[in-house]
Protein backbone atom coordinates (compact mmCIF):
# COMPACT_ATOMS: atom_id res chain seq x y z
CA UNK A 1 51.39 71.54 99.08
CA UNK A 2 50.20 75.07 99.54
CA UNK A 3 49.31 76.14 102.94
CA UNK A 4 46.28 78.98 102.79
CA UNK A 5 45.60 81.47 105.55
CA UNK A 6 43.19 79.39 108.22
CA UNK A 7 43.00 81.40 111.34
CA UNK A 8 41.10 84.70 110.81
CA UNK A 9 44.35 86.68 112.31
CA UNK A 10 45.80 84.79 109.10
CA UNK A 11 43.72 86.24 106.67
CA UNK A 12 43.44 89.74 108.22
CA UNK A 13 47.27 89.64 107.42
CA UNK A 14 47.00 88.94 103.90
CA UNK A 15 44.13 91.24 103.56
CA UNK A 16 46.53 94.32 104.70
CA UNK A 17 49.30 93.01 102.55
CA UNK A 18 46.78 93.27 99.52
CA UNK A 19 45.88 96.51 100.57
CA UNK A 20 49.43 97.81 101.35
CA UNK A 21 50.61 96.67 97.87
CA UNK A 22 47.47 98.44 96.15
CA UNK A 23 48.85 101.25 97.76
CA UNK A 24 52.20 101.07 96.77
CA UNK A 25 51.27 100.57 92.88
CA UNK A 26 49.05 103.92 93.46
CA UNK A 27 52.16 105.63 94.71
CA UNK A 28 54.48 104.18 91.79
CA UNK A 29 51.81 105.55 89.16
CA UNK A 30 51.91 109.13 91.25
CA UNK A 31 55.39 109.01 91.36
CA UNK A 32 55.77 108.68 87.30
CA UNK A 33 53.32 111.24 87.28
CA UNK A 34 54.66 114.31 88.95
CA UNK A 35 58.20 113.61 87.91
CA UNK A 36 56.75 113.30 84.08
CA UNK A 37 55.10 116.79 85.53
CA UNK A 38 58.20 118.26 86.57
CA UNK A 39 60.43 117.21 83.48
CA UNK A 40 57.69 119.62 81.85
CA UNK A 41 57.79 122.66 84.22
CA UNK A 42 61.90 122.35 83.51
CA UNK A 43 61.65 122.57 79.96
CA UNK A 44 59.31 125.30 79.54
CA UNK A 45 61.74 126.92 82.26
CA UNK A 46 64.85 126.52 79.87
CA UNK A 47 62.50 127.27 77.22
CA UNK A 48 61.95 131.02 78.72
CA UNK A 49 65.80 131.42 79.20
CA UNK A 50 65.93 130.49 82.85
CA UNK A 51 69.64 128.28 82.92
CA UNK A 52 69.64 124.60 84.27
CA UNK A 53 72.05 126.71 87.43
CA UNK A 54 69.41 128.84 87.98
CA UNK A 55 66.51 126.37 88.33
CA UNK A 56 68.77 124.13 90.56
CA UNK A 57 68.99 126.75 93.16
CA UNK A 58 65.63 127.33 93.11
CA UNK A 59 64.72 124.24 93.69
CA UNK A 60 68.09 123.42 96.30
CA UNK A 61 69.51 120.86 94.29
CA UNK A 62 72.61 120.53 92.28
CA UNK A 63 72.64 121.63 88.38
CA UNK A 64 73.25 117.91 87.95
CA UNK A 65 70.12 116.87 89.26
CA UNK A 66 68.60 119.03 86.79
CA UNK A 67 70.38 117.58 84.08
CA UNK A 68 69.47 114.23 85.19
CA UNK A 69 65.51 114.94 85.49
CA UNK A 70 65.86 116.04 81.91
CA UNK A 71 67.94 112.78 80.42
């Protein structure tokens, strides 16, 4: 049998986990977003000559971390 939230301290707490997970899909969708955004900006930088080296220490990351935001 399924017990439901009674006491209104109860449902206040499944109210903010609704919200809080709302949240967290919003951030997920963001988070696709700007890295989709920031593939972008690192191909038009290779594009204009700029090496995968360079843009790493730009950015103060390794070269592989640039390799692995374009796989």
């Amino acid at each position: 049998m399924a017990k439901y939230p009674e006491s209104p301290a109860e449902q206040e707490t499944f109210r903010r986990l609704k919200e809080v997970r709302a949240q967290a899909l919003e951030h997920f969708k963001m988070a696709r977003l700007l890295h989709s955004q920031r593939r972008d900006l690192i191909r038009g930088l290779t594009a204009d000559g700029f090496s995968q080296a360079d843009i790493a220490r730009e950015m103060g990351v390794t070269r592989q971390a640039i390799q692995k935001m374009l796989a």
